[in-house]
N, C-alpha and C. Protein backbone atom coordinates (compact mmCIF):
# COMPACT_ATOMS: atom_id res chain seq x y z
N UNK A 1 25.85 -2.25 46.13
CA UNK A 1 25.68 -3.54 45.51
C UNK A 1 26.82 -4.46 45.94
N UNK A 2 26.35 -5.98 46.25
CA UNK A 2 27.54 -6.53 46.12
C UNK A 2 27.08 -7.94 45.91
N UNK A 3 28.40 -8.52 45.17
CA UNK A 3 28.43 -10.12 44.62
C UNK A 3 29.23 -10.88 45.44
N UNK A 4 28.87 -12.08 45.11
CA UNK A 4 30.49 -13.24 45.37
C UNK A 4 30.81 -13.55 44.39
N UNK A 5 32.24 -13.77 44.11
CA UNK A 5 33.20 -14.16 43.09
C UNK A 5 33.57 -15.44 43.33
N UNK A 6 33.13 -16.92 42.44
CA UNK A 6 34.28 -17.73 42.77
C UNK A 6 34.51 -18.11 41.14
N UNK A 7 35.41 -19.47 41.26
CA UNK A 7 35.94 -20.22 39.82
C UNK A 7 34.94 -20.70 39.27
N UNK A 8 34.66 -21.01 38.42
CA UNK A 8 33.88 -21.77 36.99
C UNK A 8 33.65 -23.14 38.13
N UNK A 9 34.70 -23.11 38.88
CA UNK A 9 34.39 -25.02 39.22
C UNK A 9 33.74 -25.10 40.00
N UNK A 10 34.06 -24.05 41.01
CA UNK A 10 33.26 -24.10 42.26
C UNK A 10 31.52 -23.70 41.97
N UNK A 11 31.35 -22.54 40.91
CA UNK A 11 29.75 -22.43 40.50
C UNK A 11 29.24 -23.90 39.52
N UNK A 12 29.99 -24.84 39.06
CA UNK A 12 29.40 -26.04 38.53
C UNK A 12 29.31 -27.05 39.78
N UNK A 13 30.26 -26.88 40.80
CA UNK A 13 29.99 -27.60 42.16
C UNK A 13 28.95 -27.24 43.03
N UNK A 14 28.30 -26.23 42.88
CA UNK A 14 26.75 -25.21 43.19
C UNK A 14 25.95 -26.30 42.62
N UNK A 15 25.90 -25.99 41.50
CA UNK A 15 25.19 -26.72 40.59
C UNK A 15 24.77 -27.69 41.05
N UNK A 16 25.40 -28.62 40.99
CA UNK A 16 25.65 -30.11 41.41
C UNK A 16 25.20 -30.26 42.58
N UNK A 17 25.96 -29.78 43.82
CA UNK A 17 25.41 -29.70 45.39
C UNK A 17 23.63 -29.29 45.59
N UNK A 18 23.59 -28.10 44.36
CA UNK A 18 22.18 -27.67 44.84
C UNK A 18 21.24 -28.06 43.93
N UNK A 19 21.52 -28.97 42.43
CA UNK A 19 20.59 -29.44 41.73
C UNK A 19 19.93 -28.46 41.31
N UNK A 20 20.89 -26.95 40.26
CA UNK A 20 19.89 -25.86 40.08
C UNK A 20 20.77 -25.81 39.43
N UNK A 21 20.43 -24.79 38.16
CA UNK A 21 20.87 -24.14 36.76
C UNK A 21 22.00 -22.88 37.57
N UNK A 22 22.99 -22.67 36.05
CA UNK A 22 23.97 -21.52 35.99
C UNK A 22 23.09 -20.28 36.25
N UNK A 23 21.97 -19.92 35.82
CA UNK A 23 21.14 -18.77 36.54
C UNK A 23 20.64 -18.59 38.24
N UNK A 24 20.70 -19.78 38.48
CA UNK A 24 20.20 -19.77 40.16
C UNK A 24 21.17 -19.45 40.10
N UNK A 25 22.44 -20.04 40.26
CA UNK A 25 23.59 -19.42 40.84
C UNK A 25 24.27 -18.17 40.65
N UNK A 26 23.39 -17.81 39.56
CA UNK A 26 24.32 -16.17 39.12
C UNK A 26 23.16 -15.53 39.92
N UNK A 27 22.06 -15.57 39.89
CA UNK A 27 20.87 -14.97 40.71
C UNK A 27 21.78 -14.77 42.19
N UNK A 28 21.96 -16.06 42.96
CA UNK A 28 22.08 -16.18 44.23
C UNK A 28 23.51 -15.51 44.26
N UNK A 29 24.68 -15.52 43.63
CA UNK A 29 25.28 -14.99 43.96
C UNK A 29 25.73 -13.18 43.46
N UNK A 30 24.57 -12.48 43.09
CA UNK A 30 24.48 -11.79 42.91
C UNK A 30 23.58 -10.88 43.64
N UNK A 31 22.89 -11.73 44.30
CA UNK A 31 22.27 -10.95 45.35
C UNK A 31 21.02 -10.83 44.67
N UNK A 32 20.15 -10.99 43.70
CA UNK A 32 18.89 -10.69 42.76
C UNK A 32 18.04 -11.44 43.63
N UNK A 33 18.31 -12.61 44.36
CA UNK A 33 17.55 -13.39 45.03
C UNK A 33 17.46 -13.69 46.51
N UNK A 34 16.85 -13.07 47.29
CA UNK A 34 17.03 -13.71 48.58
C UNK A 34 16.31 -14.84 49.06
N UNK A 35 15.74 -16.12 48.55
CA UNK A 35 15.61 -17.01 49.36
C UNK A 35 16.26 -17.87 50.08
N UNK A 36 16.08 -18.78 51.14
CA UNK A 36 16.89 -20.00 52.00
C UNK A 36 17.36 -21.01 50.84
N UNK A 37 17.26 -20.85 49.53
CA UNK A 37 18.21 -21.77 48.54
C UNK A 37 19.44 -20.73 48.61
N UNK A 38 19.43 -19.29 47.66
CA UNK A 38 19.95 -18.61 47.33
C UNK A 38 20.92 -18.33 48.39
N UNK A 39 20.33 -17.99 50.15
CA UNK A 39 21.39 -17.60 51.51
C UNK A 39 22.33 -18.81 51.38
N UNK A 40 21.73 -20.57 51.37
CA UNK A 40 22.57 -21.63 51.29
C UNK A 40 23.82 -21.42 50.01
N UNK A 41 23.37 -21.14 49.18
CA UNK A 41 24.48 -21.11 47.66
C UNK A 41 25.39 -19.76 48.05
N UNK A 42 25.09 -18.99 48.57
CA UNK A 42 26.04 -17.96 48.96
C UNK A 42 27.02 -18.21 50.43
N UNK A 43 26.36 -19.25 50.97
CA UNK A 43 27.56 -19.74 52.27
C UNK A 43 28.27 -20.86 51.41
N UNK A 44 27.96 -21.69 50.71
CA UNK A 44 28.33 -22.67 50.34
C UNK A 44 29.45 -21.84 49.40
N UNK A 45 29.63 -20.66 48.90
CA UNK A 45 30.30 -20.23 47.94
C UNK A 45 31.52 -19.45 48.60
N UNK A 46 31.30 -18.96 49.35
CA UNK A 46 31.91 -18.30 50.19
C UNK A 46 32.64 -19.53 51.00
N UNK A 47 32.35 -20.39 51.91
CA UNK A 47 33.36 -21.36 52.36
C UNK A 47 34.13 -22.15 51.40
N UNK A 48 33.96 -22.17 49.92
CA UNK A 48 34.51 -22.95 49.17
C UNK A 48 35.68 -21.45 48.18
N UNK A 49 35.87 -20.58 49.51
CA UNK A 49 36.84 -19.83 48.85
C UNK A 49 36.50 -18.29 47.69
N UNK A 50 35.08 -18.25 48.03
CA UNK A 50 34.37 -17.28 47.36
C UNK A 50 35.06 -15.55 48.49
N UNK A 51 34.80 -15.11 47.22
CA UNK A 51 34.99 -13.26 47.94
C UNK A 51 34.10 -12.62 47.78
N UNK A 52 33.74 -11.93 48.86
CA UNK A 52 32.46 -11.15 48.79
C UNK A 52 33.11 -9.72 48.22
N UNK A 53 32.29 -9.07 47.25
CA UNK A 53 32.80 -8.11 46.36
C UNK A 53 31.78 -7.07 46.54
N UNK A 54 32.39 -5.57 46.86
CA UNK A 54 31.23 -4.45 47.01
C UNK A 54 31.44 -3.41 46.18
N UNK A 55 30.58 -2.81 45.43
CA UNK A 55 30.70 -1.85 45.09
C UNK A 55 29.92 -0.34 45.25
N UNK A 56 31.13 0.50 45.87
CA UNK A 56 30.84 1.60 46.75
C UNK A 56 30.68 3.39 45.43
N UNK A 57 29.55 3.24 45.90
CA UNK A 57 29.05 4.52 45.00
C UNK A 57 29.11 5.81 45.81
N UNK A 58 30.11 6.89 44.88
CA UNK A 58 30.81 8.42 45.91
C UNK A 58 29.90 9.00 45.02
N UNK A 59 29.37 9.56 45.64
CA UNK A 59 28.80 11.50 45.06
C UNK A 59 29.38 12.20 44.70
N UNK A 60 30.61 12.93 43.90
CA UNK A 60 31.50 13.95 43.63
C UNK A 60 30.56 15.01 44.23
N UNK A 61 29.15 15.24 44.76
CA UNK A 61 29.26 16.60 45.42
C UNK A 61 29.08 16.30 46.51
N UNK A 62 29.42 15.40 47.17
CA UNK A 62 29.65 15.31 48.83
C UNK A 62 30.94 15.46 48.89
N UNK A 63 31.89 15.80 48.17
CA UNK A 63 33.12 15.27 48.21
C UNK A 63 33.40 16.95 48.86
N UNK A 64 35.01 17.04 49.94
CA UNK A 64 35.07 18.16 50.04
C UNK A 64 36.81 18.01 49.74
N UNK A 65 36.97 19.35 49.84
CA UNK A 65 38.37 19.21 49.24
C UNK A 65 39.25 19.63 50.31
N UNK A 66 40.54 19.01 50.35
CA UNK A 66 41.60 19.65 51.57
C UNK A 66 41.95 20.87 51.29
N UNK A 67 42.18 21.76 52.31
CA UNK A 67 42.32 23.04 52.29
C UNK A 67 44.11 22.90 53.07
């Protein structure tokens, strides 16, 4: 899974730029949505200082141990 992270200002500057609700933008930057609005709100978020955030899921039984 992964998100973008930005400030409160920059997702009300979404807003504004893209003429869409605090849910498009939590949609789009959450990845729930892939349309050509949602790809635009995720470059637009990302050049305005956004971090793309992943989260990496381990198996504890793939895991092997040092010998």
């Amino acid at each position: 899974m992964q998100r973008i992270e930005v400030s409160k200002e920059v997702k009300d500057k979404i807003c504004k730029a893209f003429e869409c609700s605090r849910p498009t933008v939590w949609r789009a930057l959450t990845y729930a949505t892939d349309t050509p609005m949602a790809r635009s709100i995720r470059r637009y978020a990302i050049l305005s200082g956004g971090r793309v955030l992943k989260t990496v899921v381990i198996d504890p039984k793939e895991q092997t141990e040092d010998k």
